[in-house]
C-alpha atoms as a PDB file:
ATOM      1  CA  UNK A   1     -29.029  26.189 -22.680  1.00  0.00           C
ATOM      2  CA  UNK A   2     -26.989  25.128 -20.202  1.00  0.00           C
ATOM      3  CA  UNK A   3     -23.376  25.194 -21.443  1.00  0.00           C
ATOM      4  CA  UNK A   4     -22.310  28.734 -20.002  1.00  0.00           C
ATOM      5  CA  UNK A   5     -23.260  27.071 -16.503  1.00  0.00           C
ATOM      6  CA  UNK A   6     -21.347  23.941 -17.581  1.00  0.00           C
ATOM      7  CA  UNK A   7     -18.237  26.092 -18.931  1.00  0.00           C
ATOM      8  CA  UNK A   8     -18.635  28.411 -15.105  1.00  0.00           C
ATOM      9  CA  UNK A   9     -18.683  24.965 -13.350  1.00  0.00           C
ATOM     10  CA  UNK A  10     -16.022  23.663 -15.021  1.00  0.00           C
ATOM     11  CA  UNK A  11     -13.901  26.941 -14.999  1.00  0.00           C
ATOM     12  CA  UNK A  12     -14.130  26.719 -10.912  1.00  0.00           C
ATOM     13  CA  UNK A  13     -13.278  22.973 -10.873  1.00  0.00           C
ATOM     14  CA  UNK A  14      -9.757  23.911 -12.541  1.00  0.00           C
ATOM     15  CA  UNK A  15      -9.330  26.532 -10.066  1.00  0.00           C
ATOM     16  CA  UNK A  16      -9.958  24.328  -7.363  1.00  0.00           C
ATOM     17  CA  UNK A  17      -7.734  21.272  -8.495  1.00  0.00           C
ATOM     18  CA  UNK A  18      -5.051  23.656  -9.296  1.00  0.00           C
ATOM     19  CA  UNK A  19      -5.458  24.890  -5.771  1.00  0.00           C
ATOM     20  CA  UNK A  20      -5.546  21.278  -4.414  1.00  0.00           C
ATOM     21  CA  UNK A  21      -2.619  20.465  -6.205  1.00  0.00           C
ATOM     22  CA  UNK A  22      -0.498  24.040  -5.103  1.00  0.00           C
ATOM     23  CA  UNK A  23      -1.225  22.761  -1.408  1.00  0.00           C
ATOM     24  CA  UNK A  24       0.094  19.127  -1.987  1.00  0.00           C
ATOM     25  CA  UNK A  25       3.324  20.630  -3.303  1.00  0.00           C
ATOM     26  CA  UNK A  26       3.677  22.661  -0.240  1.00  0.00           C
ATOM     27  CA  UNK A  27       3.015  19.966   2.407  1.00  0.00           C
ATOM     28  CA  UNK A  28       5.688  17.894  -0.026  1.00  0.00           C
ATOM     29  CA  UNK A  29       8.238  20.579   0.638  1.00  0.00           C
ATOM     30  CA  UNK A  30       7.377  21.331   4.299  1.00  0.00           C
ATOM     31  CA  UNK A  31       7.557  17.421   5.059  1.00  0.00           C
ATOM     32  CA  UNK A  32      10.967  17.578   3.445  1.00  0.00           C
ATOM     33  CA  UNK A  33      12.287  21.168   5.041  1.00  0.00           C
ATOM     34  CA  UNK A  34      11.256  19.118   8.403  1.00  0.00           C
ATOM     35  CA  UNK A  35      13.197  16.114   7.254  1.00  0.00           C
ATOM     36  CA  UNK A  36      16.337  17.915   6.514  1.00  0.00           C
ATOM     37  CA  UNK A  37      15.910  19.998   9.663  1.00  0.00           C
ATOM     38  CA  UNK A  38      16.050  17.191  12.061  1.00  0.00           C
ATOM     39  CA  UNK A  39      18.547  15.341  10.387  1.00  0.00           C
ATOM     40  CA  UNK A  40      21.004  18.300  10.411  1.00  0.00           C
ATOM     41  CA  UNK A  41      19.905  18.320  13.820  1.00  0.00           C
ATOM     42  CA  UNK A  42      21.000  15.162  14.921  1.00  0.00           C
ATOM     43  CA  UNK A  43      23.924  15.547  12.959  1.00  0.00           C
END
């Protein structure tokens, strides 16, 4: 009875760790755009 609500929950669950993980790869590559920023800065 309640595998369409199972299969729903689980369907949003994937959307939401595929969001989760789309935001950690952004923060990865803004930490390393800031990296490379300063050092060229200093250099």
């Amino acid at each position: 009875m309640g595998t369409s609500m199972e299969y729903s929950e689980n369907i949003k669950l994937r959307k939401a760790q595929r969001r989760v993980e789309a935001l950690k790869g952004f923060y990865k590559h803004l930490l390393v755009y800031i990296i490379v920023n300063i050092a060229l800065f200093i250099v």
